[in-house]
C-alpha atoms as a PDB file:
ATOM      1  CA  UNK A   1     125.830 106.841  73.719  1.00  0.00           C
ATOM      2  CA  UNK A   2     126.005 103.273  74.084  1.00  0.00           C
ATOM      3  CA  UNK A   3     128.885 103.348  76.449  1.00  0.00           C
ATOM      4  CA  UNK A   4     127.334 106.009  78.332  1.00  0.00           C
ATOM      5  CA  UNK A   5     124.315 104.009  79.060  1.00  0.00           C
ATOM      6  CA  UNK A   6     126.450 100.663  79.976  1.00  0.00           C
ATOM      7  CA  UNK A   7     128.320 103.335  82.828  1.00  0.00           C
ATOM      8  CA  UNK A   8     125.535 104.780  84.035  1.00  0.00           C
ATOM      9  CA  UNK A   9     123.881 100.768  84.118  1.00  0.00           C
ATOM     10  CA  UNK A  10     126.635  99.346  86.128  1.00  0.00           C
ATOM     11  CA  UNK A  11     126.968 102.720  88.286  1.00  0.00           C
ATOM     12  CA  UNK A  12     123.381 101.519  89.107  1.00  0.00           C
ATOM     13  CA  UNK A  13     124.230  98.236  90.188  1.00  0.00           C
ATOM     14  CA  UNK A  14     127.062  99.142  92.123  1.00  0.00           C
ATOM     15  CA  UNK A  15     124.871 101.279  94.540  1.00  0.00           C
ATOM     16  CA  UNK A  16     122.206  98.476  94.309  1.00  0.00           C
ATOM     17  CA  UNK A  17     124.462  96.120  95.552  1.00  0.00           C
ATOM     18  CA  UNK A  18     125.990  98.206  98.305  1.00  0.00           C
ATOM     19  CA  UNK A  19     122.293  98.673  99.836  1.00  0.00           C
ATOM     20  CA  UNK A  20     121.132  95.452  98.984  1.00  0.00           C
ATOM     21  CA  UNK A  21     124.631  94.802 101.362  1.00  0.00           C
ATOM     22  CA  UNK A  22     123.443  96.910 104.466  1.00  0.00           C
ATOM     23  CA  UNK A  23     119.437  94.333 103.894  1.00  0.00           C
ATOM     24  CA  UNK A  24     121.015  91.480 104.299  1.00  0.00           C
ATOM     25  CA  UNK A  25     123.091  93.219 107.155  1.00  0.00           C
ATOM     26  CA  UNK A  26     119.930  94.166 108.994  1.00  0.00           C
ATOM     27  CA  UNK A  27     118.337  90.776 108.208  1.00  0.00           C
ATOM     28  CA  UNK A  28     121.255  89.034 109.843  1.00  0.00           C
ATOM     29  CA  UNK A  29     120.859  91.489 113.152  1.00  0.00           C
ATOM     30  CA  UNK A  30     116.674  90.916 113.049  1.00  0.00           C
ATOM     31  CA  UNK A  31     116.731  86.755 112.990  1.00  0.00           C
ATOM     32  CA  UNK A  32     119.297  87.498 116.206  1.00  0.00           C
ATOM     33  CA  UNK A  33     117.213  89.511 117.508  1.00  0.00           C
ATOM     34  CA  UNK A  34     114.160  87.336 117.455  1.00  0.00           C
ATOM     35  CA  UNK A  35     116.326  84.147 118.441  1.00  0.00           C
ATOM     36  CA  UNK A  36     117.784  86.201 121.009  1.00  0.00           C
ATOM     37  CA  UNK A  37     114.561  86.928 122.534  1.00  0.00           C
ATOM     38  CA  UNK A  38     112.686  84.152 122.478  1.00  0.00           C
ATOM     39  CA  UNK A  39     115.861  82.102 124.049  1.00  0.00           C
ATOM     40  CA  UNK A  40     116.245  85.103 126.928  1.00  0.00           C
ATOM     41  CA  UNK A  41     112.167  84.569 127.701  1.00  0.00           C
ATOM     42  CA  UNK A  42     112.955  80.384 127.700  1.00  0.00           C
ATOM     43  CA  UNK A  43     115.842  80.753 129.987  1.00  0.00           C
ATOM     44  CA  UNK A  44     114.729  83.769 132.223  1.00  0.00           C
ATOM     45  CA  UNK A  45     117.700  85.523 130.783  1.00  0.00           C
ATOM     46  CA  UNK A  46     117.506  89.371 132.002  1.00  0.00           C
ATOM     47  CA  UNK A  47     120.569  89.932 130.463  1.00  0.00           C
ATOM     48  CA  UNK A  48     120.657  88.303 127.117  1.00  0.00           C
ATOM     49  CA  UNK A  49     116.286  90.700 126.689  1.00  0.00           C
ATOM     50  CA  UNK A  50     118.572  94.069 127.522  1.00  0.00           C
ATOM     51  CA  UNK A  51     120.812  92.846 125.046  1.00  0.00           C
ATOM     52  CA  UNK A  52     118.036  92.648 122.436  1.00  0.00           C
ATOM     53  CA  UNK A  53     116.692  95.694 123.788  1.00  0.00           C
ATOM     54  CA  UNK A  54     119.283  97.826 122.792  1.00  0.00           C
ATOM     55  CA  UNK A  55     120.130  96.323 120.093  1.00  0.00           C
ATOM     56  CA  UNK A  56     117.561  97.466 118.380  1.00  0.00           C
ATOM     57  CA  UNK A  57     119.495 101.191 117.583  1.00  0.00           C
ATOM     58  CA  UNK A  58     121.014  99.085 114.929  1.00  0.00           C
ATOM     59  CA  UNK A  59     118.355  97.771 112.977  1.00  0.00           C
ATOM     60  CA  UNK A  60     116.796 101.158 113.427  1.00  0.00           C
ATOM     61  CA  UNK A  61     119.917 103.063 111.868  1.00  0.00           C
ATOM     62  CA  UNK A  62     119.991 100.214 109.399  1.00  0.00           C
ATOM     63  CA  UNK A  63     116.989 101.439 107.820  1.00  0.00           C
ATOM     64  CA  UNK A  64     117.768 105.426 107.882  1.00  0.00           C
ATOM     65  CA  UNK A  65     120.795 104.219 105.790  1.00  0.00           C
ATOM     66  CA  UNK A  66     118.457 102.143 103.654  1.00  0.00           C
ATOM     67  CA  UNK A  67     116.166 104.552 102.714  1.00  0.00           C
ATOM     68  CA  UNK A  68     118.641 107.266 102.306  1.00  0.00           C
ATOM     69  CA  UNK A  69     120.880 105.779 100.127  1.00  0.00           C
ATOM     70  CA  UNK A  70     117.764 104.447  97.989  1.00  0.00           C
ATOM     71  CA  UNK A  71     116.802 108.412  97.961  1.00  0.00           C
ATOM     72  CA  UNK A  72     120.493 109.145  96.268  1.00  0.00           C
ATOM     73  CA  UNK A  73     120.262 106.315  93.906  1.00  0.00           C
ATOM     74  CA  UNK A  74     116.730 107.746  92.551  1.00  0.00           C
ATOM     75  CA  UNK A  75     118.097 111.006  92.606  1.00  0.00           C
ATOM     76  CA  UNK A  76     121.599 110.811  91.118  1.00  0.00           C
ATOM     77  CA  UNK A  77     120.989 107.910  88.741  1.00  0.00           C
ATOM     78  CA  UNK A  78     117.250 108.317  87.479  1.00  0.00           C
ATOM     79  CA  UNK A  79     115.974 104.965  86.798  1.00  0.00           C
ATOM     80  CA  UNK A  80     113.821 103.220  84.458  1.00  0.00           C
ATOM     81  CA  UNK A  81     111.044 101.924  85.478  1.00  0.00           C
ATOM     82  CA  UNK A  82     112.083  98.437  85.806  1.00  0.00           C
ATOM     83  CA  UNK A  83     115.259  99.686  87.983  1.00  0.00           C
ATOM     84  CA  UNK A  84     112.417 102.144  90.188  1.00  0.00           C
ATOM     85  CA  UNK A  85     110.818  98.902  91.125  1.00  0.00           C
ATOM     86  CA  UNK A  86     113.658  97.236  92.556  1.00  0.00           C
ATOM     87  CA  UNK A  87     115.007 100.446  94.496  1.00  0.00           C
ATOM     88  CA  UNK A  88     111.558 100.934  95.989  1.00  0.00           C
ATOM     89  CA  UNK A  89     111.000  96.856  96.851  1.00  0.00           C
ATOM     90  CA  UNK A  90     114.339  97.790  98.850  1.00  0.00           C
ATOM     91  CA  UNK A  91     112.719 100.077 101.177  1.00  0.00           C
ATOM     92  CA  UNK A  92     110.017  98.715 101.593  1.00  0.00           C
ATOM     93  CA  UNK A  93     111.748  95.429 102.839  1.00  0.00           C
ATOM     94  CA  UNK A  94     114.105  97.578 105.250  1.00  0.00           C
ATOM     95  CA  UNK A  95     110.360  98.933 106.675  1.00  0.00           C
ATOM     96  CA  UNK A  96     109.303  95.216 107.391  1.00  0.00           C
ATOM     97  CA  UNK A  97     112.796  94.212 108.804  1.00  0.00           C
ATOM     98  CA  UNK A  98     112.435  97.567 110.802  1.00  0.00           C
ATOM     99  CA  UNK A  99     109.341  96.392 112.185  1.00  0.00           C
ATOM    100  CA  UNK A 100     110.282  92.859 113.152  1.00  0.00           C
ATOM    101  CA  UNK A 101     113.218  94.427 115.134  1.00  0.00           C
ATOM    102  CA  UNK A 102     110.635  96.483 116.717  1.00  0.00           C
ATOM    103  CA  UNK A 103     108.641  93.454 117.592  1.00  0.00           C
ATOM    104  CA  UNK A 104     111.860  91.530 118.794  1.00  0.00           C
ATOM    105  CA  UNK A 105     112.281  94.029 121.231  1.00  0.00           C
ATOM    106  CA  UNK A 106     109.120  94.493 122.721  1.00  0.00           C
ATOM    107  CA  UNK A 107     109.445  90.205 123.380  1.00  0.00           C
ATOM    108  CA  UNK A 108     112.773  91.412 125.294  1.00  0.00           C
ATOM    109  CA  UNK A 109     110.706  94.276 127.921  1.00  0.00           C
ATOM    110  CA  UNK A 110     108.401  91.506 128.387  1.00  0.00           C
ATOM    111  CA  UNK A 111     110.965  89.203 129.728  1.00  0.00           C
ATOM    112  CA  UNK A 112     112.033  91.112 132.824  1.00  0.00           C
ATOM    113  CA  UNK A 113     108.790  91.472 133.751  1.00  0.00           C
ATOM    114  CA  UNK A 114     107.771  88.079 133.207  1.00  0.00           C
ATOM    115  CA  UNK A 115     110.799  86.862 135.538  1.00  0.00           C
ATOM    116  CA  UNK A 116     108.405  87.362 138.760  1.00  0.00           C
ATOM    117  CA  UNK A 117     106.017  86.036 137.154  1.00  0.00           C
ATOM    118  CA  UNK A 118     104.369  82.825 138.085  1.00  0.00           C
ATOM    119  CA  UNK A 119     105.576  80.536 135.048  1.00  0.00           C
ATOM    120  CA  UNK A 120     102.999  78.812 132.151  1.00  0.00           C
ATOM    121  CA  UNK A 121     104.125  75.146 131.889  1.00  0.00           C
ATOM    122  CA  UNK A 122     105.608  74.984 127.962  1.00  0.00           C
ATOM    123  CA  UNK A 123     105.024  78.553 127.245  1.00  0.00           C
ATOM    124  CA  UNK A 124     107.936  80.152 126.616  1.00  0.00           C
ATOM    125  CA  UNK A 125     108.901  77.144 124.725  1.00  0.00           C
ATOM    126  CA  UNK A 126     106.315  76.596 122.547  1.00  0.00           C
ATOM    127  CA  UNK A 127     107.130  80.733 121.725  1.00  0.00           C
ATOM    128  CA  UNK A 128     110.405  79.893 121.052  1.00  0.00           C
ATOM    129  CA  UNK A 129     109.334  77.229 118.549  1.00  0.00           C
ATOM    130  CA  UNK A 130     107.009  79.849 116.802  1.00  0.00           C
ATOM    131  CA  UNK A 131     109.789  82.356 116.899  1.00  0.00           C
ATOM    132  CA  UNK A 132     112.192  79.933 115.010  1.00  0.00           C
ATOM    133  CA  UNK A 133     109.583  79.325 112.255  1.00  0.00           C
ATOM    134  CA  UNK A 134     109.419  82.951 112.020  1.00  0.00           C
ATOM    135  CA  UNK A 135     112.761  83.583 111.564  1.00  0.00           C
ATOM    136  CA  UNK A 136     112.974  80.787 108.821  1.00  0.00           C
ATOM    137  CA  UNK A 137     110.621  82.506 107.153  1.00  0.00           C
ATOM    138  CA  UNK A 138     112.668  86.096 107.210  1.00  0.00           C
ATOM    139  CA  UNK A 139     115.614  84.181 106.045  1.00  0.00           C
ATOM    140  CA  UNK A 140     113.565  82.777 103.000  1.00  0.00           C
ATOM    141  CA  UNK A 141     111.726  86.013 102.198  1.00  0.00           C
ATOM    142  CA  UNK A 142     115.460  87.390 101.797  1.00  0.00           C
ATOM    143  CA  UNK A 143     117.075  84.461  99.748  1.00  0.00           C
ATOM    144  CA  UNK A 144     114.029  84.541  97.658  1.00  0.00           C
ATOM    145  CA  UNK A 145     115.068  88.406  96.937  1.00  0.00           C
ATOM    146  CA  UNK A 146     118.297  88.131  96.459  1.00  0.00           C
ATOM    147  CA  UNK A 147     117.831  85.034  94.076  1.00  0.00           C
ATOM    148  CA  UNK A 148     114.672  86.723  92.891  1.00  0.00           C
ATOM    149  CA  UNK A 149     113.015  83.460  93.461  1.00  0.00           C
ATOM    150  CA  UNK A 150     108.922  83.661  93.016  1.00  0.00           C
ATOM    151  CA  UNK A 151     108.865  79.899  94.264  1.00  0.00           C
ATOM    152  CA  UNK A 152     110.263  80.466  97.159  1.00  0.00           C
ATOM    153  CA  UNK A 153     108.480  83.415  98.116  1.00  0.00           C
ATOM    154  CA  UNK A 154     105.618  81.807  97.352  1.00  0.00           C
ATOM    155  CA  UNK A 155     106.454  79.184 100.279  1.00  0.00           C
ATOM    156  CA  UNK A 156     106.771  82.131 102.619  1.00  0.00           C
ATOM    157  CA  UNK A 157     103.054  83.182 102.106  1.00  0.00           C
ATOM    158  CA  UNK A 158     102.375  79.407 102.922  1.00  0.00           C
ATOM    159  CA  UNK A 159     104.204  78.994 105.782  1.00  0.00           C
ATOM    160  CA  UNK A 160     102.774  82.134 107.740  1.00  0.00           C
ATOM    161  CA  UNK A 161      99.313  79.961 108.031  1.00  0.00           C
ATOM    162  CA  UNK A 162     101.224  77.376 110.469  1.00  0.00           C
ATOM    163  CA  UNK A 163     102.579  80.489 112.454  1.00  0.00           C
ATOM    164  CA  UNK A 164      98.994  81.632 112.525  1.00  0.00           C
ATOM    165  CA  UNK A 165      97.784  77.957 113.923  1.00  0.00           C
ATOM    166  CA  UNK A 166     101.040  78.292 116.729  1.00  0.00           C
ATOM    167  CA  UNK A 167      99.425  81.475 117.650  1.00  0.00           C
ATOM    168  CA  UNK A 168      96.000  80.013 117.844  1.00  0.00           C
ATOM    169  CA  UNK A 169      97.073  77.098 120.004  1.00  0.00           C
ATOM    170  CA  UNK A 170      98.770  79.262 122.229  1.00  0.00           C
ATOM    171  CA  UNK A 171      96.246  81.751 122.380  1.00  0.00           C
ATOM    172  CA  UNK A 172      93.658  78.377 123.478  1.00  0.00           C
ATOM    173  CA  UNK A 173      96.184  77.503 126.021  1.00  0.00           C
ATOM    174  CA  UNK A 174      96.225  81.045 127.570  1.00  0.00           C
ATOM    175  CA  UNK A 175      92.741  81.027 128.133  1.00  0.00           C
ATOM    176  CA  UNK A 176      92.051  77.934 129.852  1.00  0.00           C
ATOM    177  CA  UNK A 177      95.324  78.921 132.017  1.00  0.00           C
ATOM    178  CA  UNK A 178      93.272  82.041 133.199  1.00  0.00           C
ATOM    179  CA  UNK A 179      90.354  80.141 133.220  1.00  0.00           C
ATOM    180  CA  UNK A 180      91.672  77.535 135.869  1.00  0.00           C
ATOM    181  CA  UNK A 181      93.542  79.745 138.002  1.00  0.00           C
ATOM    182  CA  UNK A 182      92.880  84.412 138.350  1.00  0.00           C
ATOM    183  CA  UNK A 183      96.473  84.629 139.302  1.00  0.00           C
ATOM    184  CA  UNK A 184      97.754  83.289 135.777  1.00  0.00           C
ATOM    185  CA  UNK A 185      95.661  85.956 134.209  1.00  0.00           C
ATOM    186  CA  UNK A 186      98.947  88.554 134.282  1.00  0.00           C
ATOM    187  CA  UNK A 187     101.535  86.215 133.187  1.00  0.00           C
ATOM    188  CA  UNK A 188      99.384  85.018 130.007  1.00  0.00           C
ATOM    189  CA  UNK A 189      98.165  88.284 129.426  1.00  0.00           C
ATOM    190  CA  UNK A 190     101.862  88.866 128.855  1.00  0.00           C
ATOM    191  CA  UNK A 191     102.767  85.905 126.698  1.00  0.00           C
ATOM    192  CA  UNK A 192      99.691  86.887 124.699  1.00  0.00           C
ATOM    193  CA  UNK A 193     101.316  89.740 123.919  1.00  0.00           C
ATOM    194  CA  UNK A 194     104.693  88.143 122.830  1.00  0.00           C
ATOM    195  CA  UNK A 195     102.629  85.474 120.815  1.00  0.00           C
ATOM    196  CA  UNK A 196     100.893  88.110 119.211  1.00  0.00           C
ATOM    197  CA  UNK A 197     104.037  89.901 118.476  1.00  0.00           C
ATOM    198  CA  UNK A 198     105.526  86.989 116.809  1.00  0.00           C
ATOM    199  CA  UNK A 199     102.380  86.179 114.436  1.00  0.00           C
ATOM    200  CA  UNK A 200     102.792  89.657 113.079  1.00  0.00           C
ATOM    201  CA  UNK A 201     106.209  89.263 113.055  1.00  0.00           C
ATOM    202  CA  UNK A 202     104.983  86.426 110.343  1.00  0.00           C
ATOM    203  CA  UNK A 203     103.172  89.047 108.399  1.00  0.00           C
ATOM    204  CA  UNK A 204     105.824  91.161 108.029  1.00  0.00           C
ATOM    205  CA  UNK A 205     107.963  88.562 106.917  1.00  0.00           C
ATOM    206  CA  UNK A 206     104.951  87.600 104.443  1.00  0.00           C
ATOM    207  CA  UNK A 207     104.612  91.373 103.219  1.00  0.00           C
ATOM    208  CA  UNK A 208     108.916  91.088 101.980  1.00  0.00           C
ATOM    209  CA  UNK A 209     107.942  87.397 100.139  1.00  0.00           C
ATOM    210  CA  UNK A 210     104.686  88.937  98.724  1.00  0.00           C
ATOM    211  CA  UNK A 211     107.091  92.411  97.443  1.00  0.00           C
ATOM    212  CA  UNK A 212     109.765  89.585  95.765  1.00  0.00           C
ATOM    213  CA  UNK A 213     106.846  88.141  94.081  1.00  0.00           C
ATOM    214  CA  UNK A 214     105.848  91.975  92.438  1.00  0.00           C
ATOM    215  CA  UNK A 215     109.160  92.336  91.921  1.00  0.00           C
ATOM    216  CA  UNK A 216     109.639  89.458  89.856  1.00  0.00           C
ATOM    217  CA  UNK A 217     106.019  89.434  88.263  1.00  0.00           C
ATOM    218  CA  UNK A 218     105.297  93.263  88.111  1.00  0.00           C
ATOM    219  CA  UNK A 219     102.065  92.143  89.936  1.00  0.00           C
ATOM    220  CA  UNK A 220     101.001  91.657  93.615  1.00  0.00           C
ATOM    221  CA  UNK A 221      99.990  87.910  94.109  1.00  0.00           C
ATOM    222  CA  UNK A 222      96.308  87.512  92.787  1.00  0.00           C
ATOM    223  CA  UNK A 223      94.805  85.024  95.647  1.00  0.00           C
ATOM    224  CA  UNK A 224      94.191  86.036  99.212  1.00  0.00           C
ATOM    225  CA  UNK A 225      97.235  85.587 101.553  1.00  0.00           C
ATOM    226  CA  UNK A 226      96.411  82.585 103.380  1.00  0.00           C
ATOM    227  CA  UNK A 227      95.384  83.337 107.585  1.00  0.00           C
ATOM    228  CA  UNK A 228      95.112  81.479 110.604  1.00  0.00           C
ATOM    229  CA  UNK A 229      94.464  84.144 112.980  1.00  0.00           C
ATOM    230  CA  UNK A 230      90.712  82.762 114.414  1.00  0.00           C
ATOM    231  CA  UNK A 231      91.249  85.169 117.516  1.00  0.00           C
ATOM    232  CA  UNK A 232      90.467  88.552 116.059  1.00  0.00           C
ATOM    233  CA  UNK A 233      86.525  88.323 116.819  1.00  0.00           C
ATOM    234  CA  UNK A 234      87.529  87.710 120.419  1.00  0.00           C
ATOM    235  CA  UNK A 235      88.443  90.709 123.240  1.00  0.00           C
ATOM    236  CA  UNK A 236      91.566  88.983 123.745  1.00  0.00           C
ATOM    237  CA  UNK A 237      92.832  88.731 120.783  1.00  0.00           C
ATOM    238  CA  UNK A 238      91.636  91.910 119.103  1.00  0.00           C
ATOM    239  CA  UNK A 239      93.674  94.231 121.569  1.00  0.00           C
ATOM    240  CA  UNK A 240      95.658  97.035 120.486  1.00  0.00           C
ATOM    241  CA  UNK A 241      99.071  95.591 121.526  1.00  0.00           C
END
């Protein structure tokens, strides 16, 4: 009986490990993706946002595989409770990478369109500064899984509050653009958008560093996730984007 329940143990972790594998797979394609874009809006690069654009299949097969090989290891292994926990924190981090790559990818349709656009001095730059923090922040959301490290998660949920103040300052920067000038009003609405996209890019990356801390605890985290975010009461920033 012992040996039976060491086999079926390791048979566990073997599968674990192969979809814990195809996560850090899709991690590696989503911080691309995100660098990816943000350098194609920088550099007006039409080619490098299609790139992004369709690389999104990936990511989005990613997760099918994810989730379906999570639904065989619940099925065909029947785990304790403990070993339920982990398998569902899994999916639920392949649903925030998912959405990040979704995200990514809306940044890349922007960029064609924002080609012919009259350009926002230190825009696209300060986005691409915003979408580097962001993408530090997936990267130590995932090492903090992997090393099931409540510390570091912890200094995820932290860090999305100076995303949150980028996104403010942009959003400031926006407005008195289309304040001084009508025909910047397209262009920023635009870059709004990608800003916007970015912030919740944060969240997402927030909502895997928040499921390693239940993980590791058995209990969400107690205080309020720290926000930034001063623009919902405004039209602007409450949009539907």
């Amino acid at each position: 009986m012992h040996n039976d329940s060491k086999h079926i143990a390791s048979a566990f972790d073997r599968d674990l490990e192969a979809i814990q594998a195809l996560i850090m797979k899709m991690g590696g394609l989503v911080e691309a993706a995100i660098t990816d874009a943000a350098k194609a809006l920088e550099e007006r690069d039409v080619e490098l946002a299609e790139k992004v654009h369709k690389g999104d299949k990936a990511i989005d097969k990613l997760e099918e595989e994810v989730n379906e090989e999570a639904a065989r290891l619940i099925a065909l292994r029947s785990p304790t409770a403990s070993d339920l926990r982990t398998v569902l924190t899994v999916m639920k981090i392949s649903t925030n990478l998912e959405r990040c790559g979704d995200y990514a990818k809306n940044l890349a349709k922007r960029t064609g369109v924002l080609v012919n656009m009259t350009q926002i001095e230190g825009a696209a730059t300060s986005i691409r500064r915003m979408a580097r923090e962001v993408e530090e922040m997936l990267k130590l959301a995932l090492d903090a899984y992997i090393q099931r490290d409540e510390n570091l998660a912890e200094q995820v949920r932290y860090r999305d509050l100076d995303v949150d103040q980028m996104y403010n300052a942009l959003f400031r920067e926006f407005l008195t653009y289309m304040m001084e000038d009508p025909r910047n009003i397209t262009a920023c609405m635009h870059l709004h958008f990608i800003a916007k996209n970015i912030e919740r890019m944060g969240d997402h990356a927030t909502s895997i560093a928040e499921q390693v801390i239940y993980l590791t605890t058995g209990e969400m985290p107690e205080d309020a996730r720290p926000k930034g975010d001063l623009t919902s009461q405004t039209e602007m920033g409450s949009e539907e984007l």
